[in-house]
Protein backbone atom coordinates (compact mmCIF):
# COMPACT_ATOMS: atom_id res chain seq x y z
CA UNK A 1 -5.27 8.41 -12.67
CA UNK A 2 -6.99 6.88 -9.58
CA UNK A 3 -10.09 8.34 -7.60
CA UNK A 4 -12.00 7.08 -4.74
CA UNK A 5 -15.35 7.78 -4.81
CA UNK A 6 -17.11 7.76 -1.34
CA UNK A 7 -20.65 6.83 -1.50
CA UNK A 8 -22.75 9.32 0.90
CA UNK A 9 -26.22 7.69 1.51
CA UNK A 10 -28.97 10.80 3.46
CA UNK A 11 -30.68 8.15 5.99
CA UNK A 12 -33.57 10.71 5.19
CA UNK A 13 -34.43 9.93 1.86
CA UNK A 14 -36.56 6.95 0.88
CA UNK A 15 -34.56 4.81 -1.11
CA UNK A 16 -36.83 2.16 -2.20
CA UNK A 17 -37.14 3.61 -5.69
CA UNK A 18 -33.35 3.82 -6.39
CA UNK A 19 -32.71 1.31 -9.21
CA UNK A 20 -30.19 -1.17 -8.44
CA UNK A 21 -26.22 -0.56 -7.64
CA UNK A 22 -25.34 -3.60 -9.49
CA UNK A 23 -25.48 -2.63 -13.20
CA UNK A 24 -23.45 0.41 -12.59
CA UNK A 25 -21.01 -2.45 -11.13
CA UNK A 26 -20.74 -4.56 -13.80
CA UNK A 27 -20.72 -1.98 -16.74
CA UNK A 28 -17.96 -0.13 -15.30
CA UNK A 29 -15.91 -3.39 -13.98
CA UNK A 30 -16.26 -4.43 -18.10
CA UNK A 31 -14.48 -1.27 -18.44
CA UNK A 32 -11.66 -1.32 -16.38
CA UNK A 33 -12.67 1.89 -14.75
CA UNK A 34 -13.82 0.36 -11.32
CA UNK A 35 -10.80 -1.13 -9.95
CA UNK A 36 -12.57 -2.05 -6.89
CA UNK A 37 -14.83 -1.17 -4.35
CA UNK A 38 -17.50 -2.32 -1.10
CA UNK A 39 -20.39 -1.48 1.13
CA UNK A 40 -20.13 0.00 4.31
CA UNK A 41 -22.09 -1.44 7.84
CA UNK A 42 -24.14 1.12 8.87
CA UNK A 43 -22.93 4.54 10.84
CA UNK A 44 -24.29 2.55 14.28
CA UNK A 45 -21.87 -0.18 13.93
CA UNK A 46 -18.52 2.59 13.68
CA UNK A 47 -16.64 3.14 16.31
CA UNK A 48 -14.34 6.43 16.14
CA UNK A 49 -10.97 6.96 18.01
CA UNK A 50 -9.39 9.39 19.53
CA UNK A 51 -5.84 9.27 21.68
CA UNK A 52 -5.66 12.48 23.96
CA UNK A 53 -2.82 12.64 26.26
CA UNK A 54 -1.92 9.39 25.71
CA UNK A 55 -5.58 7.81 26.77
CA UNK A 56 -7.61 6.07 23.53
CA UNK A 57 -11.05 7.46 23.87
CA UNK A 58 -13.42 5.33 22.24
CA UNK A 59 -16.93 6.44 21.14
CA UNK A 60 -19.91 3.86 19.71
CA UNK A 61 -20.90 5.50 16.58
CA UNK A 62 -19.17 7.48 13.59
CA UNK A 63 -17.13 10.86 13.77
CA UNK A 64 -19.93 12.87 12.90
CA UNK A 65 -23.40 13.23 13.40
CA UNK A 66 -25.24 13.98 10.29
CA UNK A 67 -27.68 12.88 8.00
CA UNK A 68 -25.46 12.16 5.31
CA UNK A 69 -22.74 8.97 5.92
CA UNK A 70 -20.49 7.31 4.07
CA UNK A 71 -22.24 3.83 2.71
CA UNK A 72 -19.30 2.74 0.81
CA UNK A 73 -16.48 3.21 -1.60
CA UNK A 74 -15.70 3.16 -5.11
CA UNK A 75 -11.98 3.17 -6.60
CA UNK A 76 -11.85 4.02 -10.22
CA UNK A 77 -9.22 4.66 -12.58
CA UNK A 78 -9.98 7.21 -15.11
CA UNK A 79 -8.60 9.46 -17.78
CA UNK A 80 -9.63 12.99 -16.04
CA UNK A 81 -11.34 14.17 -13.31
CA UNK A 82 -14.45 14.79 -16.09
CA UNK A 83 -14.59 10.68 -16.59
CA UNK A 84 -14.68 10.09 -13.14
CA UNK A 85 -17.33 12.62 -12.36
CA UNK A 86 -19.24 11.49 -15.11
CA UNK A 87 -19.23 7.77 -13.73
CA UNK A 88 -20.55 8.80 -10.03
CA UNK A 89 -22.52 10.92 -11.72
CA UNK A 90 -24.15 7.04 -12.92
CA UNK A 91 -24.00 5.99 -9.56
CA UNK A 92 -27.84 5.01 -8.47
CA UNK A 93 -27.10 6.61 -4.83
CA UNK A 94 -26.13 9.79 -6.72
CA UNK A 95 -30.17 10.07 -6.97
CA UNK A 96 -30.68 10.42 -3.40
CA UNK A 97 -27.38 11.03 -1.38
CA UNK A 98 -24.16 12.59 -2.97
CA UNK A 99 -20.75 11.21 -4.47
CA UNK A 100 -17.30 12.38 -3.13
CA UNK A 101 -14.81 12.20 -5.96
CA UNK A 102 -11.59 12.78 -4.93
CA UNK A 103 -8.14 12.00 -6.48
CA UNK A 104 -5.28 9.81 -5.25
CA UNK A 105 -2.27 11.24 -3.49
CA UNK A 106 -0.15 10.86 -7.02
CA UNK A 107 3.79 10.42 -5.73
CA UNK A 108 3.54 6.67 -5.51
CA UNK A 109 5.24 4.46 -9.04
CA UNK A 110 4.01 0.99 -8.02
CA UNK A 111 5.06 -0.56 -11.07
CA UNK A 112 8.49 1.34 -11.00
CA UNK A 113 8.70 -0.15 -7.51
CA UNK A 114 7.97 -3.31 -8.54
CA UNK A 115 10.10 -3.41 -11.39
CA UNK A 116 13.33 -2.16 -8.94
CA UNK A 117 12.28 -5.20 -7.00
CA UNK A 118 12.59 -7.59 -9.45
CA UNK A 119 15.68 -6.12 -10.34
CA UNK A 120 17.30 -5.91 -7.24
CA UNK A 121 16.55 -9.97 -6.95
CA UNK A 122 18.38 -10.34 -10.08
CA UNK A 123 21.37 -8.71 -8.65
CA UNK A 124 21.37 -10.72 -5.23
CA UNK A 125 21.17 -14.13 -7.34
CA UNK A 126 23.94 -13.13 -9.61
CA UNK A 127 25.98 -12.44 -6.57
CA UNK A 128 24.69 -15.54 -4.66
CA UNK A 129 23.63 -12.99 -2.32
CA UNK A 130 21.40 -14.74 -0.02
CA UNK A 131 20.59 -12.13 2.31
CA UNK A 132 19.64 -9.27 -0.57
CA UNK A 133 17.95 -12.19 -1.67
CA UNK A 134 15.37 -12.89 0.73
CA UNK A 135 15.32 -9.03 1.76
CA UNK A 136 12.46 -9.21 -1.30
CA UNK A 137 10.25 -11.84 0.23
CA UNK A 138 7.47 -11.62 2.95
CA UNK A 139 8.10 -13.34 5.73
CA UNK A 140 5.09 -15.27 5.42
CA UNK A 141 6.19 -15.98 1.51
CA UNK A 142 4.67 -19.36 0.11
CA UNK A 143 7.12 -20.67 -3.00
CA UNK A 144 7.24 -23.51 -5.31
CA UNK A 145 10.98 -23.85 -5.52
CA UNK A 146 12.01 -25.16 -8.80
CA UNK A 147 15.04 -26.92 -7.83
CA UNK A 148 13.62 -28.72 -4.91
CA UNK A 149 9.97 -29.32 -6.76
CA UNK A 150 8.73 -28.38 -3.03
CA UNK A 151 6.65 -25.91 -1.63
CA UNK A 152 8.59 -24.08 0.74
CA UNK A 153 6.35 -22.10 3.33
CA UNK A 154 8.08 -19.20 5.16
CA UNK A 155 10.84 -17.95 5.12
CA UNK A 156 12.79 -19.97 7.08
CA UNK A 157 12.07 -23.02 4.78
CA UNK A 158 12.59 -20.41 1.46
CA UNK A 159 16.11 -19.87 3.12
CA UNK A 160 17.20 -23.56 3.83
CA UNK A 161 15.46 -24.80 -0.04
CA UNK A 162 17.74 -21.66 -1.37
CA UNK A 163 20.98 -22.20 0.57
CA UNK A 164 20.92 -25.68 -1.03
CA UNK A 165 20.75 -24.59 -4.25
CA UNK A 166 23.46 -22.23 -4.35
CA UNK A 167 25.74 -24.64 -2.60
CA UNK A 168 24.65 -26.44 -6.39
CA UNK A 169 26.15 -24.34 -8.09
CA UNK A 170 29.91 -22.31 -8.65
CA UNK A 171 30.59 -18.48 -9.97
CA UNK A 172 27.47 -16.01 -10.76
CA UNK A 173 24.05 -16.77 -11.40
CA UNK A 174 22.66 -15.60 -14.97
CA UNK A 175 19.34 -14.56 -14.28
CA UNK A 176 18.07 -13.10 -17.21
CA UNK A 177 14.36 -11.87 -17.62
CA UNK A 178 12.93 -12.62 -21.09
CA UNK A 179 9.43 -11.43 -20.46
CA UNK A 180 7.30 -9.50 -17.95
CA UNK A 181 3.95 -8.83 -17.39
CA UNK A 182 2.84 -7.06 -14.38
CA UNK A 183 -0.99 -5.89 -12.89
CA UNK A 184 -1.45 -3.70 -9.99
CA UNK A 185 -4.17 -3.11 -8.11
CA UNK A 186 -3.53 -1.06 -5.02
CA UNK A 187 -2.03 -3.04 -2.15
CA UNK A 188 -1.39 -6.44 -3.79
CA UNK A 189 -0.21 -7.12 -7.40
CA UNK A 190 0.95 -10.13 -9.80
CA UNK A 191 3.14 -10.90 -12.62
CA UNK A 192 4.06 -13.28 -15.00
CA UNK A 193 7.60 -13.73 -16.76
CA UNK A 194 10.02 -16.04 -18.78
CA UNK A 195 12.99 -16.12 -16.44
CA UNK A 196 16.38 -17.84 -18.19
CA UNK A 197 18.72 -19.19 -15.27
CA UNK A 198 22.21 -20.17 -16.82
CA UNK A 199 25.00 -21.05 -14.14
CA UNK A 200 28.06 -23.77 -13.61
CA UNK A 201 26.84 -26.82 -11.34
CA UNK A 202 29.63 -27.91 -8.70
CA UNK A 203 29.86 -30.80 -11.09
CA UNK A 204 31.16 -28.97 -14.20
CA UNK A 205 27.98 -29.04 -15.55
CA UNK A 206 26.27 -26.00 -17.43
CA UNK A 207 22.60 -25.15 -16.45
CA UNK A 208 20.37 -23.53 -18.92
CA UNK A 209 16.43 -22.79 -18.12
CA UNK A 210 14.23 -21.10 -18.97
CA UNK A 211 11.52 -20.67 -16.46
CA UNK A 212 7.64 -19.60 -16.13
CA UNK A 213 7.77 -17.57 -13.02
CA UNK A 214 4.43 -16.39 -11.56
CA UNK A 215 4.22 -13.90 -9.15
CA UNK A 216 2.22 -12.18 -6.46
CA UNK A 217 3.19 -9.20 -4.20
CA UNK A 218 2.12 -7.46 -1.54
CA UNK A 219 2.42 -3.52 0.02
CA UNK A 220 2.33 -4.71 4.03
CA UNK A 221 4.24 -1.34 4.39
CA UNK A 222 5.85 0.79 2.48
CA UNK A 223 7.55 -1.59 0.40
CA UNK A 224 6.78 -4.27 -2.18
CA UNK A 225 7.47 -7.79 -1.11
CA UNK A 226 6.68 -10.99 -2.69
CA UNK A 227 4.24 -13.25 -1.25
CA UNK A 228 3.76 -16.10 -3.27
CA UNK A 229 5.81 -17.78 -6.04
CA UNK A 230 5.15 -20.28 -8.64
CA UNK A 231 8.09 -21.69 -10.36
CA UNK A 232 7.83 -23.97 -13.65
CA UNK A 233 10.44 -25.80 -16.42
CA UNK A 234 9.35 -26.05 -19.59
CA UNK A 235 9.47 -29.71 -20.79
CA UNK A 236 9.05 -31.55 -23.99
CA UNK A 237 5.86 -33.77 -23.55
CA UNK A 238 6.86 -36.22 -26.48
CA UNK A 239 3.34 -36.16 -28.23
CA UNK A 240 4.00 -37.71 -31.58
CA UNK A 241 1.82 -36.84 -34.49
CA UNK A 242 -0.22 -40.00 -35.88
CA UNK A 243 1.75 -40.84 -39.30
CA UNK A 244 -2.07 -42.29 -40.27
């Protein structure tokens, strides 16, 4: 389960004996409990908003005035609430300002999500469908096309690389996913996978790949979309052993 831990420096305790933030950094990064995490700017440089009756009131300086501020962030991902407690507990400002540990909003499946992605771009190249197709790239997507050996930038240039390709080819796509790996980590997340195309070229020909496909996605909203796309064939190098 993920927690963000809010680091609360007290601007009235000396902190020039508080050993240093680093090591707590590193140990728990080795881990994979601290999933990520940064420093703050200082409670002068906030600004905090406020729309009332329709006017955005701006004010120089953070929501509250108090002694205690927030100096940074921590997300961890942790077994219990204990474990997590237990880790800010080792947090260096926990010596002279306080830790906030407080669990994520749990009705979110990223992986599920990303796995109905990838699935749902199966279905739209079986079908040739070009539109469900591109439905499951950013618009800003960067992709190394394997047909074309191009990178295609945006979609617009995704779209013409693709509609060439299926004008390649007759009947359904096979896309068939051998292998996947995936790794998420909050807003963006990547995955790597043996992909097997088989189709019918417009010549009569039959295609049969297999394909390293790596991924990388991003949550602009409140959907997954892929962002970036590397494409490769496996080939035989021809590397001979020495008879000697």
């Amino acid at each position: 389960m993920k927690y963000m831990l809010l680091v609360c420096g007290d601007d009235t305790n000396d902190a020039s004996g508080m050993a240093p933030v680093e090591p707590w950094v590193e140990e728990l990064g080795d881990r994979g409990v601290r999933r990520h995490g940064h420093r703050l700017a200082l409670p002068a440089d906030a600004v905090t908003v406020r729309v009332r009756g329709g006017e955005v009131l701006r004010t120089d300086g953070p929501f509250a005035e108090t002694k205690e501020y927030v100096a940074g962030f921590d997300i961890l991902e942790c077994d219990s609430l204990e474990e997590a407690i237990e880790a800010a507990a080792k947090h260096p400002v926990a010596t002279i300002g306080a830790m906030e540990v407080r669990p994520f909003w749990e009705d979110e499946d990223a992986e599920g999500e990303i796995r109905r992605l990838d699935a749902e771009l199966t279905r739209a190249v079986r079908d040739r469908d070009l539109t469900g197709m591109l439905a499951c790239y950013a618009p800003d997507v960067e992709v190394f096309h394997p047909m074309t050996g191009l990178e295609q930038r945006g979609i617009d240039a995704f779209r013409k690389a693709q509609e060439w390709w299926f004008s390649t080819v007759t009947g359904p796509v096979d896309r068939e996913v051998l292998e996947f790996r995936l790794r998420v980590d909050e807003s963006v997340a990547f995955s790597h996978a043996l992909v097997r195309m088989r189709a019918t070229l417009t010549t009569g020909e039959r295609l049969d790949n297999t394909l390293r496909v790596t991924t990388g996605y991003r949550l602009p909203a409140d959907r997954w979309l892929i962002a970036h796309q590397h494409t490769s064939v496996a080939f035989d190098a021809g590397i001979e052993e020495d008879p000697s």
